[in-house]
Protein backbone atom coordinates (compact mmCIF):
# COMPACT_ATOMS: atom_id res chain seq x y z
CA UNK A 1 86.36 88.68 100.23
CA UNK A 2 89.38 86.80 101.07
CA UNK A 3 91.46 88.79 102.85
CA UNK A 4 95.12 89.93 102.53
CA UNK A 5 97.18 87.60 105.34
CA UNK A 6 98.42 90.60 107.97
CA UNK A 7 101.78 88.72 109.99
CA UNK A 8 103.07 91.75 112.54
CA UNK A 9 101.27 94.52 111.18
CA UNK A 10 100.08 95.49 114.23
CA UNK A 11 103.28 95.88 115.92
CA UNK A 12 103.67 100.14 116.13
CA UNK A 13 105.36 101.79 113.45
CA UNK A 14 106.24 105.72 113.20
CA UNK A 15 104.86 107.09 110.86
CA UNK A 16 105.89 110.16 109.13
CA UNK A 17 102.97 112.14 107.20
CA UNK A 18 103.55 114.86 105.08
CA UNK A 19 101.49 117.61 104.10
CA UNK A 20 101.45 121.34 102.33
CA UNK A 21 98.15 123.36 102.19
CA UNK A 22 99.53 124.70 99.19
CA UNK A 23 99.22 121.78 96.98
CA UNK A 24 95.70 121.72 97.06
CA UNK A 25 95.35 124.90 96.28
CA UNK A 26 96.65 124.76 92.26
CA UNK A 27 95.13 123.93 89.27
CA UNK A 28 95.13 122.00 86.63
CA UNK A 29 92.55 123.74 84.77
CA UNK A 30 88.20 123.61 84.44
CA UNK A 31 88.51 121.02 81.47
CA UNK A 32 90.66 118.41 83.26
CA UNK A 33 89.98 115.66 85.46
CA UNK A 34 93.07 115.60 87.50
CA UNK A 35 92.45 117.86 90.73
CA UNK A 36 95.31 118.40 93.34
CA UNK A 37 92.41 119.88 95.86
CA UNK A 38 91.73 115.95 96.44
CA UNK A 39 94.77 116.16 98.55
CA UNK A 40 93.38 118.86 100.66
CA UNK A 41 90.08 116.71 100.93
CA UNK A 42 92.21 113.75 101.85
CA UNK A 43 94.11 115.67 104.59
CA UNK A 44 90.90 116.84 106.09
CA UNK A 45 89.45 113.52 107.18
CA UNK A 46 92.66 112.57 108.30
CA UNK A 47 92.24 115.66 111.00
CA UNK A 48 88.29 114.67 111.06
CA UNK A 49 89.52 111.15 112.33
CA UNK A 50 92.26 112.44 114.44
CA UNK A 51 94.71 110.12 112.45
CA UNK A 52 96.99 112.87 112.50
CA UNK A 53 97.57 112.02 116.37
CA UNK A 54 99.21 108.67 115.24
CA UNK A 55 101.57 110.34 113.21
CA UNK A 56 104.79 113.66 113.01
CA UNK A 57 103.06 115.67 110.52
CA UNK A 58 106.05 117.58 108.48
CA UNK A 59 105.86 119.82 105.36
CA UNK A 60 108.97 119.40 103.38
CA UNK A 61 110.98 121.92 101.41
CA UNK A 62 110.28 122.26 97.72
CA UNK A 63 112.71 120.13 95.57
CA UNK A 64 115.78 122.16 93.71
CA UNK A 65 116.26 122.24 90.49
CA UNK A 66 120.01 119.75 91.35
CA UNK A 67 117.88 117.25 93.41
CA UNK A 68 115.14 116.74 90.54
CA UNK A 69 118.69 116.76 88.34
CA UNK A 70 119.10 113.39 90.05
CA UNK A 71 116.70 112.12 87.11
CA UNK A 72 115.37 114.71 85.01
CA UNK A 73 117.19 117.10 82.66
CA UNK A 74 118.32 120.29 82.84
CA UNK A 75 116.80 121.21 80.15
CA UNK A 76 113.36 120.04 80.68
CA UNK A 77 113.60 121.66 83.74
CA UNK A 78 114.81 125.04 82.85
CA UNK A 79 111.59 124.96 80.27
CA UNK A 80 109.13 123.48 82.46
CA UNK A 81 109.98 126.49 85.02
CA UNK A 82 109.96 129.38 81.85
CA UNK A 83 106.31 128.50 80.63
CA UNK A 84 103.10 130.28 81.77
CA UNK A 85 99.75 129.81 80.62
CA UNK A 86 100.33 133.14 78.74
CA UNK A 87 103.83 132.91 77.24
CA UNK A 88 102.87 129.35 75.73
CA UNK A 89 99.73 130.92 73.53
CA UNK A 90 103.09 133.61 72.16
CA UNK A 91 105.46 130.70 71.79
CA UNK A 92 107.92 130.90 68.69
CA UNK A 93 107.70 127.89 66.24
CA UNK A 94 111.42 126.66 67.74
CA UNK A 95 109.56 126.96 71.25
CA UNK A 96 106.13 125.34 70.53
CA UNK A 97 108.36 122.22 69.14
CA UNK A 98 109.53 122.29 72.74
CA UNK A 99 106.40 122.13 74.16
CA UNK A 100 105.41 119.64 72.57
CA UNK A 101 108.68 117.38 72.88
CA UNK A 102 108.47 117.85 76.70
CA UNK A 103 104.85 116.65 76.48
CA UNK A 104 103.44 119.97 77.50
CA UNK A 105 100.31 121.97 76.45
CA UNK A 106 96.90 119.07 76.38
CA UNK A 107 97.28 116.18 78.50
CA UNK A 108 99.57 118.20 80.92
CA UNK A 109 97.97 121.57 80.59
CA UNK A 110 100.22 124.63 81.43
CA UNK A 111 98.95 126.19 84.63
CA UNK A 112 99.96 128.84 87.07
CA UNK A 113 103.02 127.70 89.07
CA UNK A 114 103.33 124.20 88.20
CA UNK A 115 106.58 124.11 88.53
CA UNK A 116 105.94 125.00 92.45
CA UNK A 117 103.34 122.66 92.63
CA UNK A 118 105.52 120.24 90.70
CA UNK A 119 108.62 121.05 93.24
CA UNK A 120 106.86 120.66 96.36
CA UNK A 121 105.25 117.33 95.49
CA UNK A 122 109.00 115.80 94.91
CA UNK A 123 109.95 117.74 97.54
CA UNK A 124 107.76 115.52 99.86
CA UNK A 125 108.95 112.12 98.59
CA UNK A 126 112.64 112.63 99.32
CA UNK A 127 111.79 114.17 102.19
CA UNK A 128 109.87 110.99 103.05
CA UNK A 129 113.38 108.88 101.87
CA UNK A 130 115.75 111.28 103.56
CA UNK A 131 113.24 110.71 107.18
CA UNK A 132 113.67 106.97 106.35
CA UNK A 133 117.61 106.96 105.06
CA UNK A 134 118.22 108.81 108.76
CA UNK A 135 116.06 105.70 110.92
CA UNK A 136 113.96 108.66 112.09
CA UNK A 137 110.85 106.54 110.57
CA UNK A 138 109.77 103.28 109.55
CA UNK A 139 107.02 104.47 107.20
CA UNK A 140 106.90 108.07 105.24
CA UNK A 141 103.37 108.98 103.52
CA UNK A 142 102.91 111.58 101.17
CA UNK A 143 99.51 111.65 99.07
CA UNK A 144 100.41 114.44 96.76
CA UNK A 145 103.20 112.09 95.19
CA UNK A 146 103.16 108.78 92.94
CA UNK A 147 103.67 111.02 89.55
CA UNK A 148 104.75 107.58 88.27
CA UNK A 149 104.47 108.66 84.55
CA UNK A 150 106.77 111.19 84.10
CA UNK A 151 110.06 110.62 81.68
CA UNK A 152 113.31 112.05 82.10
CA UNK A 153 112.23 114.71 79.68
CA UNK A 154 109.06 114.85 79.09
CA UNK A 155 105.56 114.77 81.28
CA UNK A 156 103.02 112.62 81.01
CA UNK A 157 99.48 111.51 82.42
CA UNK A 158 99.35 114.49 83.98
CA UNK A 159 102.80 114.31 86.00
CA UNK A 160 105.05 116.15 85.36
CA UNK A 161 108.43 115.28 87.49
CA UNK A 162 108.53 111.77 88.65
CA UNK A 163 108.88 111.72 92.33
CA UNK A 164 108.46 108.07 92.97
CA UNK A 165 112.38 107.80 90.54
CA UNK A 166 113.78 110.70 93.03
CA UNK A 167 112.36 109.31 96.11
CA UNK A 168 114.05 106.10 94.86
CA UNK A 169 117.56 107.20 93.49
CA UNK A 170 117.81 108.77 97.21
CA UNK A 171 117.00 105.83 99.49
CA UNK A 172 119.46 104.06 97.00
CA UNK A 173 121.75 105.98 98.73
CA UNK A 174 121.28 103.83 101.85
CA UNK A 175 119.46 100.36 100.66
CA UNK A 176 121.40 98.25 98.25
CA UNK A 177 118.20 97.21 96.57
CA UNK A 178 114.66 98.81 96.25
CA UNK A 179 111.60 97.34 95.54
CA UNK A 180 108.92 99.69 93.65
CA UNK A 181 104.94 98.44 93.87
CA UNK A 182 102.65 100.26 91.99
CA UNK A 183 98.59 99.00 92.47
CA UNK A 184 97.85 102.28 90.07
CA UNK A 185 95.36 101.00 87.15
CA UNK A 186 97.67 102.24 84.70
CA UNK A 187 101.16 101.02 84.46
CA UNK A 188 103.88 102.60 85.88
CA UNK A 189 105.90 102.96 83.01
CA UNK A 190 108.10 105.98 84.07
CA UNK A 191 109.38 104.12 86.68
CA UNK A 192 110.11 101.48 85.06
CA UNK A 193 111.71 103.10 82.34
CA UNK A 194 114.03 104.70 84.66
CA UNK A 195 115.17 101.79 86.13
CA UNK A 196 114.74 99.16 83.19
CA UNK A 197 118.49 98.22 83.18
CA UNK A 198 119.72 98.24 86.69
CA UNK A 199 119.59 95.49 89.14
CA UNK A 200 119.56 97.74 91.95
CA UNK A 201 115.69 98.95 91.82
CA UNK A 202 113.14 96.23 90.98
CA UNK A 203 109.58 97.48 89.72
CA UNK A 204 106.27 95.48 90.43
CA UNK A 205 103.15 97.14 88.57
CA UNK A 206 99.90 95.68 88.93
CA UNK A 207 97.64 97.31 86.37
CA UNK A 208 95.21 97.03 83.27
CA UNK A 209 96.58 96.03 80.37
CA UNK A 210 94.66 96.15 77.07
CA UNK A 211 95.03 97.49 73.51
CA UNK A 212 93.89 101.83 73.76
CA UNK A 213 94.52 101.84 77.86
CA UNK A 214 96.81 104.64 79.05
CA UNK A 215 99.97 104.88 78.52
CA UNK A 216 99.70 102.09 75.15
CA UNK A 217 102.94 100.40 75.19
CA UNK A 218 104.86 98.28 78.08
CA UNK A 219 103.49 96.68 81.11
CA UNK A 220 103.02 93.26 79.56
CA UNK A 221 104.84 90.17 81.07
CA UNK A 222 107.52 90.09 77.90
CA UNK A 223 108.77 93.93 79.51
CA UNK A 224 111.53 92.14 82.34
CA UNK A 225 113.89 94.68 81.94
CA UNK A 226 117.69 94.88 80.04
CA UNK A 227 121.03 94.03 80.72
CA UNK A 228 122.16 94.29 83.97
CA UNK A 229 118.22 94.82 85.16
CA UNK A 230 117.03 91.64 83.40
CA UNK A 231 113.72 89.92 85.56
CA UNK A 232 114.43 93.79 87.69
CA UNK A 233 111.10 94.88 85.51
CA UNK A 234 108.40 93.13 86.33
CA UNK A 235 104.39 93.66 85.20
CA UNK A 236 101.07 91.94 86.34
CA UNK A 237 98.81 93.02 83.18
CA UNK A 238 95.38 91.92 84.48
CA UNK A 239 92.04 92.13 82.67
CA UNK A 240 88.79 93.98 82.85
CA UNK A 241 86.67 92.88 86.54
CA UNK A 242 89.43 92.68 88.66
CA UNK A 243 87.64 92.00 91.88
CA UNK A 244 88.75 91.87 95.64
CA UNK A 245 88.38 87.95 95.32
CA UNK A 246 91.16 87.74 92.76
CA UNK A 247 93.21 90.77 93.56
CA UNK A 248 93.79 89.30 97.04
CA UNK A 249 94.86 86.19 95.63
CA UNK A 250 97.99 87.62 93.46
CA UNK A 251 99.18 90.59 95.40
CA UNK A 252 100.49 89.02 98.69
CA UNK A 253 102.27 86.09 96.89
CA UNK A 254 103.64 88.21 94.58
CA UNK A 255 105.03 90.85 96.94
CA UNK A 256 106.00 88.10 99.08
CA UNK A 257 107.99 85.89 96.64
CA UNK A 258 109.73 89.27 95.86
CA UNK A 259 111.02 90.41 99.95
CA UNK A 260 111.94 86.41 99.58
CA UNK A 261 114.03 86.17 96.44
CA UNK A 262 114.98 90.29 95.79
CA UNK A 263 115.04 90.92 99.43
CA UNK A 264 115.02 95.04 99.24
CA UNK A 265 116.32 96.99 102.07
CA UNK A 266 113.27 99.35 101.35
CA UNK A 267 109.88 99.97 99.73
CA UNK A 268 108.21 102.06 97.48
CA UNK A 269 104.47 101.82 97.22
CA UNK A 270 102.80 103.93 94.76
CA UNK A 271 98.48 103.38 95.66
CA UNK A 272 96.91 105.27 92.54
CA UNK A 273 93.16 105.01 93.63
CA UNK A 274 92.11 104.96 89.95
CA UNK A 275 92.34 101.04 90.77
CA UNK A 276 88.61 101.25 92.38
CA UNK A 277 85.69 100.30 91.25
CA UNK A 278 83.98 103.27 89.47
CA UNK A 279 86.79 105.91 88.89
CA UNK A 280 86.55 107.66 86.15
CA UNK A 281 89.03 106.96 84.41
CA UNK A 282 90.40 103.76 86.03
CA UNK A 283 86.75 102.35 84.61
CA UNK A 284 88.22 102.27 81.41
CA UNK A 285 89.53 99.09 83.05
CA UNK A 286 86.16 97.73 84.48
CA UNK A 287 88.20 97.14 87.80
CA UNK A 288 85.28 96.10 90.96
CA UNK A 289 88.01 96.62 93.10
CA UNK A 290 86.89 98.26 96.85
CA UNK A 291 88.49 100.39 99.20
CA UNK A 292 88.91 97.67 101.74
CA UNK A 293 91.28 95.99 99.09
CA UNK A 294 93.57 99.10 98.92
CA UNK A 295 94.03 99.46 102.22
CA UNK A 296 94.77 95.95 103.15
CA UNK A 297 97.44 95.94 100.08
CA UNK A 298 98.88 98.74 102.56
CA UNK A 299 98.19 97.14 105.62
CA UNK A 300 100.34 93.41 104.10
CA UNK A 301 102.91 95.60 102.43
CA UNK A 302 103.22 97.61 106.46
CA UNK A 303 103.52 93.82 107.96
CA UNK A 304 107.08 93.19 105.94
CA UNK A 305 109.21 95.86 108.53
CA UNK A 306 111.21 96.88 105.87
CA UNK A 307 111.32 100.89 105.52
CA UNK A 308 108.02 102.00 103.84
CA UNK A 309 107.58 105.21 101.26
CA UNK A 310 103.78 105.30 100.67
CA UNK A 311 103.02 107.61 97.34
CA UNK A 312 98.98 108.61 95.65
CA UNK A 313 98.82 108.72 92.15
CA UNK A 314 96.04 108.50 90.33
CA UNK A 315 91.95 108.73 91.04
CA UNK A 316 89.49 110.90 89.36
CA UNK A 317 86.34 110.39 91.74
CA UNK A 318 86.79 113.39 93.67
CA UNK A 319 84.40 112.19 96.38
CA UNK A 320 86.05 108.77 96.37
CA UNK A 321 89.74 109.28 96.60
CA UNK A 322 90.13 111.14 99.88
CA UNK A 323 88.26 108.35 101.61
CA UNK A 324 90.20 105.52 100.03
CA UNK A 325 93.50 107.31 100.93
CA UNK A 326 92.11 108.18 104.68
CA UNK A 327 91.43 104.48 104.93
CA UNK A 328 94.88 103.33 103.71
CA UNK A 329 96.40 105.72 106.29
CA UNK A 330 94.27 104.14 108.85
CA UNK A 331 95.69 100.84 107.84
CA UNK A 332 99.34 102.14 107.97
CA UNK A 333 98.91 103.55 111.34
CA UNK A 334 96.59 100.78 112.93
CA UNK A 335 93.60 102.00 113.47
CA UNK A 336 89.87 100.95 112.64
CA UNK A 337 88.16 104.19 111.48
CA UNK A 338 84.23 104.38 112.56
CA UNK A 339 82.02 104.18 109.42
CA UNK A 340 80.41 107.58 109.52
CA UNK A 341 81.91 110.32 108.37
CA UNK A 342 82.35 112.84 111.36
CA UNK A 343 80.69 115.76 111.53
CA UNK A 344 83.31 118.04 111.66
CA UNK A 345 84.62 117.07 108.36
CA UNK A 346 84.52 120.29 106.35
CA UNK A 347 83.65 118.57 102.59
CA UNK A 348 81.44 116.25 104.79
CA UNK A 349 78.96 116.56 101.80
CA UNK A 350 81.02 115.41 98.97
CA UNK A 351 80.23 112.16 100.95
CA UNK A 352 76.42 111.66 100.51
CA UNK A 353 73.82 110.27 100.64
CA UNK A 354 75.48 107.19 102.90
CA UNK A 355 78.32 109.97 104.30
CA UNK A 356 80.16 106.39 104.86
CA UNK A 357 83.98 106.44 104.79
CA UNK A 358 84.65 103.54 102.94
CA UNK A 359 82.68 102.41 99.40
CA UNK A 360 81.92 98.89 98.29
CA UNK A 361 82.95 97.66 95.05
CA UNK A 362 79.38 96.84 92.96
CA UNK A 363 80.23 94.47 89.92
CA UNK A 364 79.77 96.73 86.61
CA UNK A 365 81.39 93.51 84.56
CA UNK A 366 82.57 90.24 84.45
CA UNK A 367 85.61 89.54 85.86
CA UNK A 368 87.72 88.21 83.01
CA UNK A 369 90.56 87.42 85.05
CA UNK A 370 90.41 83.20 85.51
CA UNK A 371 92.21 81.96 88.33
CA UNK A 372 94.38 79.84 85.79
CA UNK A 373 95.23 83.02 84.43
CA UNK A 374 96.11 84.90 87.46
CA UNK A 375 98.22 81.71 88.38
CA UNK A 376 99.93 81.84 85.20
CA UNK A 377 101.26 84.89 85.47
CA UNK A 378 101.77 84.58 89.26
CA UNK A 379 103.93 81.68 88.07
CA UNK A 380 106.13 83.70 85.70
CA UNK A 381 106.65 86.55 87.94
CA UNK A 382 108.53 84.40 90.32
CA UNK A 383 110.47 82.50 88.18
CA UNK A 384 111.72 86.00 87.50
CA UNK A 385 111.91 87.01 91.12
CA UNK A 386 113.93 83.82 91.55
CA UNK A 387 116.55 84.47 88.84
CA UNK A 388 117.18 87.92 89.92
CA UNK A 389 117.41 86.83 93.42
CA UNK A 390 120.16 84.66 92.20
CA UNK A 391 121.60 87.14 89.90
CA UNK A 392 121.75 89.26 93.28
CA UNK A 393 122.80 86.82 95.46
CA UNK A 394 126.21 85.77 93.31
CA UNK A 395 127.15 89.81 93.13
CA UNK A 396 127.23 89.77 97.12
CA UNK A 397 128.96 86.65 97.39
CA UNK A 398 131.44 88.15 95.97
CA UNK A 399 132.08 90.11 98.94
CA UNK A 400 130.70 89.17 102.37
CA UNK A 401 127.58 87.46 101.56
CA UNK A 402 124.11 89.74 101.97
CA UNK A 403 126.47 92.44 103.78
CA UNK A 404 124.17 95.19 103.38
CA UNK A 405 120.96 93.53 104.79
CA UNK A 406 122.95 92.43 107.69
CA UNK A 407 123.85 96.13 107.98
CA UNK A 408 127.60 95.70 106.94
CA UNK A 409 128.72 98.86 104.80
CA UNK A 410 127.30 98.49 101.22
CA UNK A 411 128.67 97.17 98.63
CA UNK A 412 129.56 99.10 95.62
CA UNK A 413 126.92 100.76 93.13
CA UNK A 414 125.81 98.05 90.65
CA UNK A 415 126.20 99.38 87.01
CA UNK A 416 122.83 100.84 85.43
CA UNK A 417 122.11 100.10 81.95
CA UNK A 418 123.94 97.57 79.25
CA UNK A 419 122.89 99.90 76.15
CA UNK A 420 125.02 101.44 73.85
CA UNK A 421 125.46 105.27 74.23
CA UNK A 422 123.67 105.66 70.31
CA UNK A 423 121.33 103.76 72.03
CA UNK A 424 120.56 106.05 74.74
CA UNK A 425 120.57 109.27 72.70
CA UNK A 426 117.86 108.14 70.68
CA UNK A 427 115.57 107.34 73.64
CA UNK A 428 116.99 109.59 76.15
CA UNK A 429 114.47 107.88 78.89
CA UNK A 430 115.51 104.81 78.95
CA UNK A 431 118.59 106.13 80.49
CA UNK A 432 118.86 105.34 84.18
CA UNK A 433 119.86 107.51 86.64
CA UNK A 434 123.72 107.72 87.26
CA UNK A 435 126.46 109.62 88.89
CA UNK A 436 126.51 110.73 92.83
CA UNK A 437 122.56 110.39 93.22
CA UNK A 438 123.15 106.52 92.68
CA UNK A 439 126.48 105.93 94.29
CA UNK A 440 125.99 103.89 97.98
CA UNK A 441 126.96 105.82 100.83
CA UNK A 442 126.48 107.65 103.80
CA UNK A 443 123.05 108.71 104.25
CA UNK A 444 122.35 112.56 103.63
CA UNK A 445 121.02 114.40 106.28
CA UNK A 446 117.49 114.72 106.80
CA UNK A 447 116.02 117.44 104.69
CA UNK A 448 114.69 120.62 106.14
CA UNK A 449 111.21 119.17 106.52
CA UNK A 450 110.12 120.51 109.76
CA UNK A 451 107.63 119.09 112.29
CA UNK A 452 103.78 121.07 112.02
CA UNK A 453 101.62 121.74 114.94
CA UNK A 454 98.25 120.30 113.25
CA UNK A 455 94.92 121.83 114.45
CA UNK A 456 91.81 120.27 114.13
């Protein structure tokens, strides 16, 4: 394939990984195809590999019901912590309409102690943004995140709180601009959404797009966001075949023309590994995408030097997503992994018959994605890269030109959001966060994640 260009990515980075045995451990439920224990899996070969060596392994505090405030409602929270899997079968009428308005009950079953589960995963992120606010890392991974689908008050595609928003609104805190990439198959719509009218945050989802594909509405290249975040919401729609070939060929320029014209003091990057070839679910997309693709989106995105937040997502081949994640870690920290699995890896045999650690990408269709196409769109992305750059550029003028990249104290909080408050009542998502979480300032204090001793 033609590789992803890699300038400085070898120059060493500290890494900050973050882990809690506990996440694994829930459930979604028998008759879904979401499974947390993947993380578990995941965090196994990265012990099998000794990866963890390269890295301070932390477990983070559990999120509060005030920081996932930051974006999400009171309301939906206080519900979303109330519900069991036994109260909801005794719910009142008043209370199933709930449910059901908060997107609970099928796609995102109730379970035992999701809002722990929930709680911890955020918990991660902005632990991961709080490490990277304080300079005490230059990259922050947490695998149990990139819930990228989740509304301000409602779940969806199986997330539930939207870390990859909170993780966001907090390094906002310290970066005048942040740029969100999300290489998920589906579109990262609740991102998006969260930030559709703010200049401050600009999104970058690379997806399948295509009339019945999860979530059905957004993602095409008309969605550029509102108001103040016009060309801030950006979308890559790409066909059914996506290969290595062409992937490679859109994803650097892209992100490139975007640290050139947005120039964000920090990055999110949200690596769903439903994008490979053969998911489950992501083959609803007919993507031949391989693993060696994923990780060298990681490995051009680690090459930039700006402060990194690495989030999963999604990825439904249980036996393929820890190894596609252990690879991308191996990318992030530098290191060539041997091909065989080792022998000490406890779910070694999830891994048969080949018990390789990475998986080619076998073409199941015909890649409908024509490089005119691909340029196309290329094209119109940075046009609207370019105008948002300028839109950027004349707000720090202003002031002292590009003060907060040259580390100069930050200019005041843009405004979020040009829509009318009738507007906003009646779609109560599209509402971007505000208040304290989004002001510019000094940089919190690191949260209570502490350090882990990690045996093998």
């Amino acid at each position: 394939m033609a590789a992803l260009a890699n300038s400085g990515g070898s120059a060493k980075k500290r890494v900050a990984y973050f882990y809690d045995a506990d996440v694994g451990g829930f459930s979604y439920g028998s008759n879904t195809v979401f499974k947390p224990h993947r993380v578990r899996m995941t965090h196994n070969l990265v012990l099998s590999y000794g990866l963890f060596e390269k890295m301070d392994v932390y477990r983070a505090p559990p999120a509060s019901s005030a920081q996932m405030q930051a974006f999400h409602t009171e309301s939906y929270l206080k519900f979303f912590a109330s519900v069991t899997p036994e109260s909801h079968q005794v719910l009142k009428r008043e209370e199933m309409l709930l449910l059901n308005a908060y997107g609970l009950g099928d796609e995102q079953p109730v379970f035992h102690e999701m809002y722990n589960y929930a709680s911890a995963v955020a918990g991660a992120s902005l632990s991961g943004a709080a490490l990277l606010n304080a300079g005490k890392a230059d990259i922050a991974i947490n695998w149990s995140g990139g819930m990228h689908h989740a509304k301000k008050s409602k779940a969806s595609g199986f997330c539930y709180i939207n870390d990859c928003v909170l993780a966001i609104v907090e390094l906002l805190k310290t970066h005048a601009r942040v740029l969100y990439i999300d290489i998920d198959v589906h579109h990262g719509d609740g991102v998006e959404e969260a930030f559709y009218s703010t200049n401050r945050v600009m999104t970058l989802s690379f997806h399948h797009f295509a009339e019945r594909f999860f979530p059905g509405s957004g993602g095409s290249m008309e969605d550029t966001g509102d108001g103040a975040g016009k060309h801030c919401a950006l979308n890559f729609p790409l066909k059914a075949g996506m290969d290595d070939i062409s992937y490679a060929s859109v994803f650097q320029p892209a992100v490139a023309a975007a640290m050139t014209h947005y120039q964000p003091g920090a990055i999110v990057l949200q690596m769903g590994a439903d994008s490979l070839a053969g998911d489950r679910l992501g083959r609803a997309g007919h993507f031949n995408v391989s693993m060696k693709c994923h990780a060298e989106c990681a490995l051009y995105v680690r090459s930039l030097g700006v402060p990194l937040l690495v989030l999963g997502g999604g990825g439904y081949t249980l036996s393929n997503v820890p190894r596609c994640w252990a690879n991308d870690t191996a990318a992030l920290t530098d290191t060539a992994l041997p091909r065989a699995i080792p022998e000490t890896c406890a779910y070694r045999s999830y891994y048969g018959p080949d018990f390789a650690v990475t998986v080619g990408a076998a073409a199941r269709q015909r890649n409908a994605n024509s490089p005119s196409y691909l340029q196309r769109v290329l094209q119109r992305l940075v046009a609207s890269m370019r105008a948002a750059g300028a839109a950027a550029g004349l707000a720090a003028a202003k002031g002292a030109a590009h003060a907060a990249l040259l580390g100069a104290p930050l200019p005041p909080p843009l405004k979020a959001g040009v829509l009318s408050d009738e507007q906003l009542d009646e779609d109560p998502d599209r509402r971007p966060p505000d208040g304290p979480a989004c002001d510019a300032g000094k940089p919190p204090a690191v949260a209570d994640a502490q350090p882990m001793q990690v045996d093998q």
